[in-house]
Protein backbone atom coordinates (compact mmCIF):
# COMPACT_ATOMS: atom_id res chain seq x y z
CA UNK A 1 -262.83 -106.78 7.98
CA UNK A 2 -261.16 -109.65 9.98
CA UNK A 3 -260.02 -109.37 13.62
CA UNK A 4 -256.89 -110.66 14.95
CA UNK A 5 -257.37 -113.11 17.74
CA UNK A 6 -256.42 -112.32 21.65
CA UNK A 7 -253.17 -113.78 22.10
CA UNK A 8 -252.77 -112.51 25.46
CA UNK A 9 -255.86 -114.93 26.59
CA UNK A 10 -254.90 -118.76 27.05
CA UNK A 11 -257.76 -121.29 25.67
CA UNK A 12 -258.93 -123.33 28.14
CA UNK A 13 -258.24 -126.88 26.37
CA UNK A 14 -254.40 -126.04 26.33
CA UNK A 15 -252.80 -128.32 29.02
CA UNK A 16 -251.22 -126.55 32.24
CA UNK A 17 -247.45 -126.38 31.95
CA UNK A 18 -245.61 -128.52 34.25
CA UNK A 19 -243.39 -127.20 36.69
CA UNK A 20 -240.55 -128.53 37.88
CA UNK A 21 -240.11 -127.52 41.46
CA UNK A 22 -236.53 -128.05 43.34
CA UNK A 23 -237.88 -131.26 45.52
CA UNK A 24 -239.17 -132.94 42.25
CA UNK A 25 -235.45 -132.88 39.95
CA UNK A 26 -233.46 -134.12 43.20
CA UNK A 27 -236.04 -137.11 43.39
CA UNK A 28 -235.96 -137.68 39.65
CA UNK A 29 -232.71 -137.25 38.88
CA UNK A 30 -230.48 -137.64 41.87
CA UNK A 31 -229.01 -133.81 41.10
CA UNK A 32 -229.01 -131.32 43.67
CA UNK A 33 -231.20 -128.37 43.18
CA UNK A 34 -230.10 -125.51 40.53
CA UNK A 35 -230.06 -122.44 42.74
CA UNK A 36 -230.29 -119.02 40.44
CA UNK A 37 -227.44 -117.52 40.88
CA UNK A 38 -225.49 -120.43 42.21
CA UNK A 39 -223.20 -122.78 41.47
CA UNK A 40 -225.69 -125.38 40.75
CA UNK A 41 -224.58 -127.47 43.95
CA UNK A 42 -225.64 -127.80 47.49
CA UNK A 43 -222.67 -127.32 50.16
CA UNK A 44 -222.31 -130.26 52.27
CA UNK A 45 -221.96 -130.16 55.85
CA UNK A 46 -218.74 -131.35 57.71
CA UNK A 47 -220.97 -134.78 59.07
CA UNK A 48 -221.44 -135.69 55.52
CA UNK A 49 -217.77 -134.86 54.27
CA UNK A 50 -216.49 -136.70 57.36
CA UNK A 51 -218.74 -140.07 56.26
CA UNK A 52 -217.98 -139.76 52.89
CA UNK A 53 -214.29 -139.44 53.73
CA UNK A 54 -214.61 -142.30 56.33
CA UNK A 55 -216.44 -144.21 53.24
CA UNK A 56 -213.93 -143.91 50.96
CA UNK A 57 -210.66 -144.44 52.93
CA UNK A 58 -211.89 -146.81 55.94
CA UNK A 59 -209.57 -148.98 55.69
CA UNK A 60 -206.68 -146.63 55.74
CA UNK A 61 -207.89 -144.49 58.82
CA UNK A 62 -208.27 -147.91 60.72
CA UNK A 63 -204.18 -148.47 59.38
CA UNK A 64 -203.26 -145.23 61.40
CA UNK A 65 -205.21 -145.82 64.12
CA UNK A 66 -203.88 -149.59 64.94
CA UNK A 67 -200.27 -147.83 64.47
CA UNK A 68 -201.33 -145.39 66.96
CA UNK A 69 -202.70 -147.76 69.60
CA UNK A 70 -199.55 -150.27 69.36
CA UNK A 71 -197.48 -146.93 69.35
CA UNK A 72 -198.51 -146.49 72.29
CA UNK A 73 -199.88 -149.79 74.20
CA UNK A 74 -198.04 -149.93 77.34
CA UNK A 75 -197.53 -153.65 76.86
CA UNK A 76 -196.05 -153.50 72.78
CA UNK A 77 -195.19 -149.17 72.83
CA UNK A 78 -190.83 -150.29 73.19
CA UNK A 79 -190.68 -152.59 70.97
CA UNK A 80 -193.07 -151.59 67.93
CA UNK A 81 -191.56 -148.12 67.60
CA UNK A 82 -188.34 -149.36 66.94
CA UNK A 83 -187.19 -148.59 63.38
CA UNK A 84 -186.18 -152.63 63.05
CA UNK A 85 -189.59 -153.58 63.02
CA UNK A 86 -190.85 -151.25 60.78
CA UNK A 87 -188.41 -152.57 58.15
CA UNK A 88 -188.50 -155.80 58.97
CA UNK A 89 -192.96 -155.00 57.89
CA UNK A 90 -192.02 -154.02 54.98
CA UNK A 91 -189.70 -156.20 53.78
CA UNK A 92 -191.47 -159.08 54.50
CA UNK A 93 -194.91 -158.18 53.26
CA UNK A 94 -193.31 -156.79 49.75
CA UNK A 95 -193.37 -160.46 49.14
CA UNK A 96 -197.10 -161.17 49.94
CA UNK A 97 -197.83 -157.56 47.88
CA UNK A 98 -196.08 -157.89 44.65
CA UNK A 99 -198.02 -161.66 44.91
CA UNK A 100 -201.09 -160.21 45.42
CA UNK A 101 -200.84 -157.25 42.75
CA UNK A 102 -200.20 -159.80 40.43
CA UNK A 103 -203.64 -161.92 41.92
CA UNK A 104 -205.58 -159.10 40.77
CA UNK A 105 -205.09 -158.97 37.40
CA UNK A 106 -207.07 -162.19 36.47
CA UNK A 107 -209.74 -161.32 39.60
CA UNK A 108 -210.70 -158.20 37.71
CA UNK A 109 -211.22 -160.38 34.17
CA UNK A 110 -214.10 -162.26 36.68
CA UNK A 111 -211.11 -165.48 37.67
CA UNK A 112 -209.76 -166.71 40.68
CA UNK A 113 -205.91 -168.02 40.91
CA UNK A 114 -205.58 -170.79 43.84
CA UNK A 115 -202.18 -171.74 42.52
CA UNK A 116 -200.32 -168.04 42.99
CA UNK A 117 -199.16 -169.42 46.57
CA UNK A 118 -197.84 -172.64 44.56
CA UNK A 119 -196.30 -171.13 41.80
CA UNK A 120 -194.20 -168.77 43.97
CA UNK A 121 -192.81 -171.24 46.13
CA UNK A 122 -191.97 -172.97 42.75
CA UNK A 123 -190.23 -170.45 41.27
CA UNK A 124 -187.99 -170.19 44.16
CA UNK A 125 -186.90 -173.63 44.29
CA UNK A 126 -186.34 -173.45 40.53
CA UNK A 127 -184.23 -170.20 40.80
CA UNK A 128 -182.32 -172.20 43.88
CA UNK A 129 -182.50 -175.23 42.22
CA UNK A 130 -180.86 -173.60 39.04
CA UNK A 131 -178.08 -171.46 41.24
CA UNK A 132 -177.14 -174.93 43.19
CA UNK A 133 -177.26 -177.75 40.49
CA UNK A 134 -176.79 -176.21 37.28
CA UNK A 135 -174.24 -173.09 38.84
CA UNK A 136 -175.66 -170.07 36.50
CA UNK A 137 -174.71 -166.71 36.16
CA UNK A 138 -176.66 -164.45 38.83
CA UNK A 139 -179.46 -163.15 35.88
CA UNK A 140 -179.63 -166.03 34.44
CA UNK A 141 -181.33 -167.97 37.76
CA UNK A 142 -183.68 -165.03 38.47
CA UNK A 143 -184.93 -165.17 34.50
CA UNK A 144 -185.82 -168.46 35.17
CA UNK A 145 -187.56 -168.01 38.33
CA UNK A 146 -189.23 -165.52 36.65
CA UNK A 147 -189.89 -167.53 33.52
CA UNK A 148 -191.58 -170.85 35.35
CA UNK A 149 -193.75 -168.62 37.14
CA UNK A 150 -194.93 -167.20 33.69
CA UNK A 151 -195.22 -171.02 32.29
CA UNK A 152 -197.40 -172.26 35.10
CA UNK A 153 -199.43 -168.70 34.47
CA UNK A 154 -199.82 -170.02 30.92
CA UNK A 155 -200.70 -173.63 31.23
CA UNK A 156 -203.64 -172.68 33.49
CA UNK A 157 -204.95 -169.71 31.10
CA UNK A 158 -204.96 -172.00 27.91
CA UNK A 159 -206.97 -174.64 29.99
CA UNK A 160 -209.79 -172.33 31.36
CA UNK A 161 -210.06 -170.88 28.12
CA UNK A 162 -209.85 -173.44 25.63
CA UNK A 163 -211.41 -176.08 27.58
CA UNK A 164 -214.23 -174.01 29.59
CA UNK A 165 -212.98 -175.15 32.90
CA UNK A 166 -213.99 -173.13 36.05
CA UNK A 167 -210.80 -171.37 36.98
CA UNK A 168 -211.23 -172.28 40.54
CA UNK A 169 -210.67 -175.83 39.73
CA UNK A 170 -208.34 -175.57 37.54
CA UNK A 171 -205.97 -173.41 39.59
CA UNK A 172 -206.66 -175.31 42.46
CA UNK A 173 -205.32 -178.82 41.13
CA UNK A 174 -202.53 -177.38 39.71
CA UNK A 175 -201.76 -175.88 42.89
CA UNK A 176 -201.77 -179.19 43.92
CA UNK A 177 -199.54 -180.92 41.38
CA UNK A 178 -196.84 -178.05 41.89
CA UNK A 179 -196.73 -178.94 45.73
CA UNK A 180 -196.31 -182.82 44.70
CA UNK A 181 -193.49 -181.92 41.92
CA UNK A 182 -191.58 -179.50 44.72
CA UNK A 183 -191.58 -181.90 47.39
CA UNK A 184 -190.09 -184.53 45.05
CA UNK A 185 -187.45 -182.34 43.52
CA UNK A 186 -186.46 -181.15 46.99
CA UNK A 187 -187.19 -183.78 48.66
CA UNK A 188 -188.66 -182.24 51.20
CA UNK A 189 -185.19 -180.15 52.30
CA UNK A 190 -184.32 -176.29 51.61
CA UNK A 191 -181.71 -175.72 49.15
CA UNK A 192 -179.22 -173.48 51.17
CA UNK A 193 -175.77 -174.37 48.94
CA UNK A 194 -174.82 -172.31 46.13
CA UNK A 195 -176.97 -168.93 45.93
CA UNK A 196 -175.16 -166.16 45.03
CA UNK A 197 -174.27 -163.72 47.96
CA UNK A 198 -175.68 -160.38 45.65
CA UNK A 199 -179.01 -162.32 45.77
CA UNK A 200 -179.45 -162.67 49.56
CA UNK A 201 -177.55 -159.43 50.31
CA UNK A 202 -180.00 -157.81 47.89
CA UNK A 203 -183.13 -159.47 50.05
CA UNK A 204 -181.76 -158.42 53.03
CA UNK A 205 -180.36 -155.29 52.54
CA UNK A 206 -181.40 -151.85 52.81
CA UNK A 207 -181.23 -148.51 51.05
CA UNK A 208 -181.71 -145.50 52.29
CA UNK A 209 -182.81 -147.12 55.05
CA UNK A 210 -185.54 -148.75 53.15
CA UNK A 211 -185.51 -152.58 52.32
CA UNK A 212 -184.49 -153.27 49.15
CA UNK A 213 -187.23 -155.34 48.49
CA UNK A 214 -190.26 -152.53 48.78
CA UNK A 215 -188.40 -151.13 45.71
CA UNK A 216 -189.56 -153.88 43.88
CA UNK A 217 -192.86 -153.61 45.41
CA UNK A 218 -193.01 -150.07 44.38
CA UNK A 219 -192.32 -150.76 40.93
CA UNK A 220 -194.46 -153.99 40.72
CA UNK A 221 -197.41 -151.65 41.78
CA UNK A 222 -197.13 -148.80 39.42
CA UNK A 223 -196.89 -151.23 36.32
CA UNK A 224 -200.17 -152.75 37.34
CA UNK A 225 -201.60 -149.94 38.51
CA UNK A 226 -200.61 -148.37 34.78
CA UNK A 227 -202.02 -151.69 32.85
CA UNK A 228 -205.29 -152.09 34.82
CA UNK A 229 -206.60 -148.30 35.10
CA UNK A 230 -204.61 -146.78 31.88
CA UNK A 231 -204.90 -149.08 29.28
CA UNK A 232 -207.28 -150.38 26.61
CA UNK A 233 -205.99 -153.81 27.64
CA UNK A 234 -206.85 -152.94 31.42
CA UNK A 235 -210.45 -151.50 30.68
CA UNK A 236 -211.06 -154.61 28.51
CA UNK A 237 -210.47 -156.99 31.75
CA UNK A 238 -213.11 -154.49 33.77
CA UNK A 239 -215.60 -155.14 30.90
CA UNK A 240 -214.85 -159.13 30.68
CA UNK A 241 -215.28 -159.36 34.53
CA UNK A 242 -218.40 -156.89 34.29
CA UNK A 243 -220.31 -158.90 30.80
CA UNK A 244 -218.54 -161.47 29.50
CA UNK A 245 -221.29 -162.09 26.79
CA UNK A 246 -221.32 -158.44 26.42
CA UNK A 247 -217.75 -158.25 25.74
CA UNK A 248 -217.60 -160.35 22.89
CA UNK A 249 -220.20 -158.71 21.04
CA UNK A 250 -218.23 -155.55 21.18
CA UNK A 251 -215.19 -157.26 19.66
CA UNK A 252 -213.08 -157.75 22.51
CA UNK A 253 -211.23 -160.92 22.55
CA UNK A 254 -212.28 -162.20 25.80
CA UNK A 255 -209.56 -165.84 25.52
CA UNK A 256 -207.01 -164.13 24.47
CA UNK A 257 -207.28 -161.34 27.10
CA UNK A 258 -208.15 -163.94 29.98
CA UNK A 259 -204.98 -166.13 29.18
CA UNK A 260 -202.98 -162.81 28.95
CA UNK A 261 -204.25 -162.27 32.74
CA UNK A 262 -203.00 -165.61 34.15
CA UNK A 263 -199.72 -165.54 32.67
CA UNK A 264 -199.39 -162.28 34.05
CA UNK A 265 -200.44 -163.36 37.78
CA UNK A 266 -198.51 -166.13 37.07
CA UNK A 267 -194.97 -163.67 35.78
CA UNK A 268 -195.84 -161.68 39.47
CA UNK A 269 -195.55 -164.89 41.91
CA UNK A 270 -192.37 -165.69 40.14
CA UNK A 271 -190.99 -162.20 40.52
CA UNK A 272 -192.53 -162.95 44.46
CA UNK A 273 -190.59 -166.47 44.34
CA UNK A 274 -187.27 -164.81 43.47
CA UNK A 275 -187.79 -162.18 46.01
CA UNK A 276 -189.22 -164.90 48.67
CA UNK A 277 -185.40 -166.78 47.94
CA UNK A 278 -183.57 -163.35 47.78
CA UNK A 279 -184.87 -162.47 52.16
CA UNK A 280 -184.92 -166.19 52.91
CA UNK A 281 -181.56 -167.07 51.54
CA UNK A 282 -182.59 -170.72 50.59
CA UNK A 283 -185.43 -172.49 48.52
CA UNK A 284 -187.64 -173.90 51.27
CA UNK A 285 -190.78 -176.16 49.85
CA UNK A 286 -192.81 -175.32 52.94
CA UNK A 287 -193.74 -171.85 52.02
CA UNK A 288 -195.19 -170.23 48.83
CA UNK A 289 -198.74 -172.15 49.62
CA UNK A 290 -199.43 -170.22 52.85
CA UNK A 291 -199.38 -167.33 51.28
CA UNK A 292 -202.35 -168.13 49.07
CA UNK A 293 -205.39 -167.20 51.63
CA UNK A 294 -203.56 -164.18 52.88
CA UNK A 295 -203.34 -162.51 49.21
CA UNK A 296 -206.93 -163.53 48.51
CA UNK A 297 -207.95 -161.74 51.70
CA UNK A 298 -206.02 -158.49 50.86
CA UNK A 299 -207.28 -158.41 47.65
CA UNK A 300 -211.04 -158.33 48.86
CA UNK A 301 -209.92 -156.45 51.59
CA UNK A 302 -208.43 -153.62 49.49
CA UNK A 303 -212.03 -153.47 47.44
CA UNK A 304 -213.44 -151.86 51.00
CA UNK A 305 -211.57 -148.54 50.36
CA UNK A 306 -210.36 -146.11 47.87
CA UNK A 307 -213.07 -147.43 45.19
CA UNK A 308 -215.87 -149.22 47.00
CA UNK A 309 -216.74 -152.61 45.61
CA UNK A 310 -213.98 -152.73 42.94
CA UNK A 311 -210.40 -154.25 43.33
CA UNK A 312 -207.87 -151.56 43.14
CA UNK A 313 -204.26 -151.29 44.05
CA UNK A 314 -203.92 -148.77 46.36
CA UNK A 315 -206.76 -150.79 48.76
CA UNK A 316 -204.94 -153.93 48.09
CA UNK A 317 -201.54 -152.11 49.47
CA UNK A 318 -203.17 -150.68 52.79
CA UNK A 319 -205.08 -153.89 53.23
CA UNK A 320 -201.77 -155.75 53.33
CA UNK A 321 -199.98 -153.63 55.98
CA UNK A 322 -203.13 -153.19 58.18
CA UNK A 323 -203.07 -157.18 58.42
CA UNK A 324 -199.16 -157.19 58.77
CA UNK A 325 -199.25 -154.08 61.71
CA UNK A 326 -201.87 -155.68 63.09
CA UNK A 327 -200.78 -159.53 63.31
CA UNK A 328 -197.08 -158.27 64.42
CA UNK A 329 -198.68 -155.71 66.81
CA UNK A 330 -200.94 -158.47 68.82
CA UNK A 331 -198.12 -161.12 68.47
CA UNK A 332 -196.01 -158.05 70.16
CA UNK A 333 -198.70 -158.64 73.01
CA UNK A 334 -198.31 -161.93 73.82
CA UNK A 335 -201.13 -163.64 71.78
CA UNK A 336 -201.26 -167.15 70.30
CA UNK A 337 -199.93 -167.60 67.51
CA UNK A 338 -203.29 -168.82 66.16
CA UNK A 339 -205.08 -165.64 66.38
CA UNK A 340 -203.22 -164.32 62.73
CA UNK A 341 -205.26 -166.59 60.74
CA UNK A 342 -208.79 -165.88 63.03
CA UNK A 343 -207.67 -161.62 62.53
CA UNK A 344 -207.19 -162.35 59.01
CA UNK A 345 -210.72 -163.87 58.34
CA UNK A 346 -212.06 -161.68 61.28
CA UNK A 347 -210.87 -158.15 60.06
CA UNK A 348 -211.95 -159.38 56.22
CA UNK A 349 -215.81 -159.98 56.79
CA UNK A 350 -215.75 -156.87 59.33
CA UNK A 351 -214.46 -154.22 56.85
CA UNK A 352 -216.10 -155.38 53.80
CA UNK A 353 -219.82 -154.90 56.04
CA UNK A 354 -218.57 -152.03 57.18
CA UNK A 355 -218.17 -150.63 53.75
CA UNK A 356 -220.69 -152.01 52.83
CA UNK A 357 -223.11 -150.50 55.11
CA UNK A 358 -221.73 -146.81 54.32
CA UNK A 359 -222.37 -146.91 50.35
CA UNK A 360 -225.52 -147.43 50.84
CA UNK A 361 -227.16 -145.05 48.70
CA UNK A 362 -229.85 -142.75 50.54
CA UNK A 363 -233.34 -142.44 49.76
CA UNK A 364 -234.52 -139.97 47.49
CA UNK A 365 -237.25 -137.82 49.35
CA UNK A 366 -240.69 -137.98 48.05
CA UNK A 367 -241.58 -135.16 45.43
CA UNK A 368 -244.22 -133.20 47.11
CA UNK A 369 -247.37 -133.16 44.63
CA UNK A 370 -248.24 -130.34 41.92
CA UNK A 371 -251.30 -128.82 43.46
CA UNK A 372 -252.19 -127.52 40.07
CA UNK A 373 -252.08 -130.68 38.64
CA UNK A 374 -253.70 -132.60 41.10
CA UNK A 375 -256.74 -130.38 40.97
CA UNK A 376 -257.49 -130.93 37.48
CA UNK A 377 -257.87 -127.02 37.13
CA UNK A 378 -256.10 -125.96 33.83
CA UNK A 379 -253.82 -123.04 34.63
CA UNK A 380 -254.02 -119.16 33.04
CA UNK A 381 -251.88 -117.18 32.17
């Protein structure tokens, strides 16, 4: 007769089980505890929404509060409400936006483009150049504003990625050589004589009571918002700036894709060339390089809200009109004229700390010992 062994009785030699208490999966895995008969999640309290809301969109609560305080500054209240200088903001920095949207397409592939300032200011001599020498249609001059901005885009992606040269150099010479060919095609004056009227009536206008210009803008930002966050061409520019090396081992054609970027940054500053002639009403060589350092700092700028750390429109947009509100509001006050290029650099370093400092990730707490474990007694059942 055989007997049937005690299940019910656990042999010593089989190991305790582990349990997993609540402290020890939040310091493992990051998760908040799983509460029976929860949701799984841990409420958070208003302090932590409020930081993670101040984390997140920084830069645009310090936008609404510098419109607030020159709103109502005693010595800058009269004449920054008016409605005049709220257009005249917008119109002007559409130009420095649609420059700078275009800056970030080759800054996300992991490249920098020095000559964006160069090429617009290029592009709007050429469209003037075109309208005054040559005497084409209206179209036809803003194509080919357009078109030498794409050209100059071109040139400097085939030679950073067929020769291997650091984009930062090779931008930044031919930023150079397009100030040396303006100033000797202009000869150092501003073509004023035959631009169409419909061009500078279109820069100057208004619809709506909106400039005509932040139209443009509008649309400029929705097409690269569309190619860099909805696209398999945008995700491969995340992935080239991320791993190059990587990148190419999963079959994306990193050359290809990198020239693609410049021309495109390059199309942008002509589109911001044409619309720099269209509110200026005449192709001055003096500007297009000053806007260079501005769009750079917008662009970093913008990466200190709406998606920490990563260049994104919508950051890039606020970025530019808190500069702009600010730099009009202090000039409002009386300030040098100086003290836009030291709040530029000033507010740059500041915010990009500052959001720094609050994505910090916390420290895991400790996960508080297994008293049965650390015993060494084997546990019954």
């Amino acid at each position: 007769m055989t007997t049937t062994p005690d299940r019910s009785v656990v042999p010593d030699t089989m190991p305790a089980p582990r349990v997993e208490t609540p402290n020890h999966v939040e310091a493992v895995t990051g998760d908040a505890p799983v509460v029976p008969g929860g949701t799984g999640r841990t409420r958070r309290g208003p302090g932590a929404l409020a930081i993670g809301f101040l984390r997140q969109y920084s830069l645009l609560v310090l936008l609404l509060l510098s419109l607030l305080a020159y709103g109502t500054w005693s010595r800058t209240a009269d004449v920054f409400n008016q409605a005049a200088n709220f257009q005249n903001i917008a119109g002007s920095q559409s130009v420095l936006a649609v420059l700078t949207l275009g800056l970030l397409i080759p800054m996300i592939s992991g490249n920098l483009d020095l000559s964006i300032g160069s090429t617009a200011g290029l592009s709007s001599i050429a469209a003037a150049g075109a309208y005054a020498d040559a005497g084409v249609p209206l179209i036809v001059g803003v194509l080919f504003g357009v078109a030498i901005g794409a050209l100059v885009g071109l040139v400097n992606g085939l030679v950073v990625t067929r020769f291997g040269i650091d984009s930062f150099i090779v931008t930044l010479g031919t930023a150079s050589l397009i100030l040396g060919a303006v100033n000797w095609y202009s000869k150092g004056n501003s073509i004023i004589q035959g631009i169409p009227q419909e061009v500078i009536s279109f820069g100057g206008g208004l619809t709506f009571g909106i400039p005509n210009l932040v139209y443009v803008l509008v649309a400029a930002a929705l097409v690269v918002y569309y190619l860099l966050e909805q696209t398999p061409y945008g995700r491969n520019l995340h992935a080239i700036g991320s791993n190059k090396a990587a990148s190419r081992l999963v079959g994306i054609r990193v050359e290809r894709d990198t020239c693609l970027a410049f021309v495109l940054s390059g199309t942008f500053a002509g589109v911001a060339g044409v619309m720099l002639l269209a509110r200026s009403g005449a192709g001055n060589p003096q500007v297009g390089s000053g806007f260079t350092l501005t769009a750079i700092a917008a662009a970093f700028l913008g990466a200190a809200s709406f998606k920490l750390g990563k260049l994104n429109v919508p950051g890039t947009l606020v970025a530019i009109f808190f500069l702009a509100v600010n730099i009009t509001g202090l000039q409002f006050a009386g300030v040098a004229n100086w003290i836009s290029d030291v709040f530029t650099g000033l507010s740059l370093v500041l915010a990009v700390a500052f959001a720094g400092i609050l994505s910090r990730p916390k420290k895991a707490p400790r996960p508080k010992a297994d008293k049965t474990a650390s015993s060494g007694e084997p546990a019954r059942a």
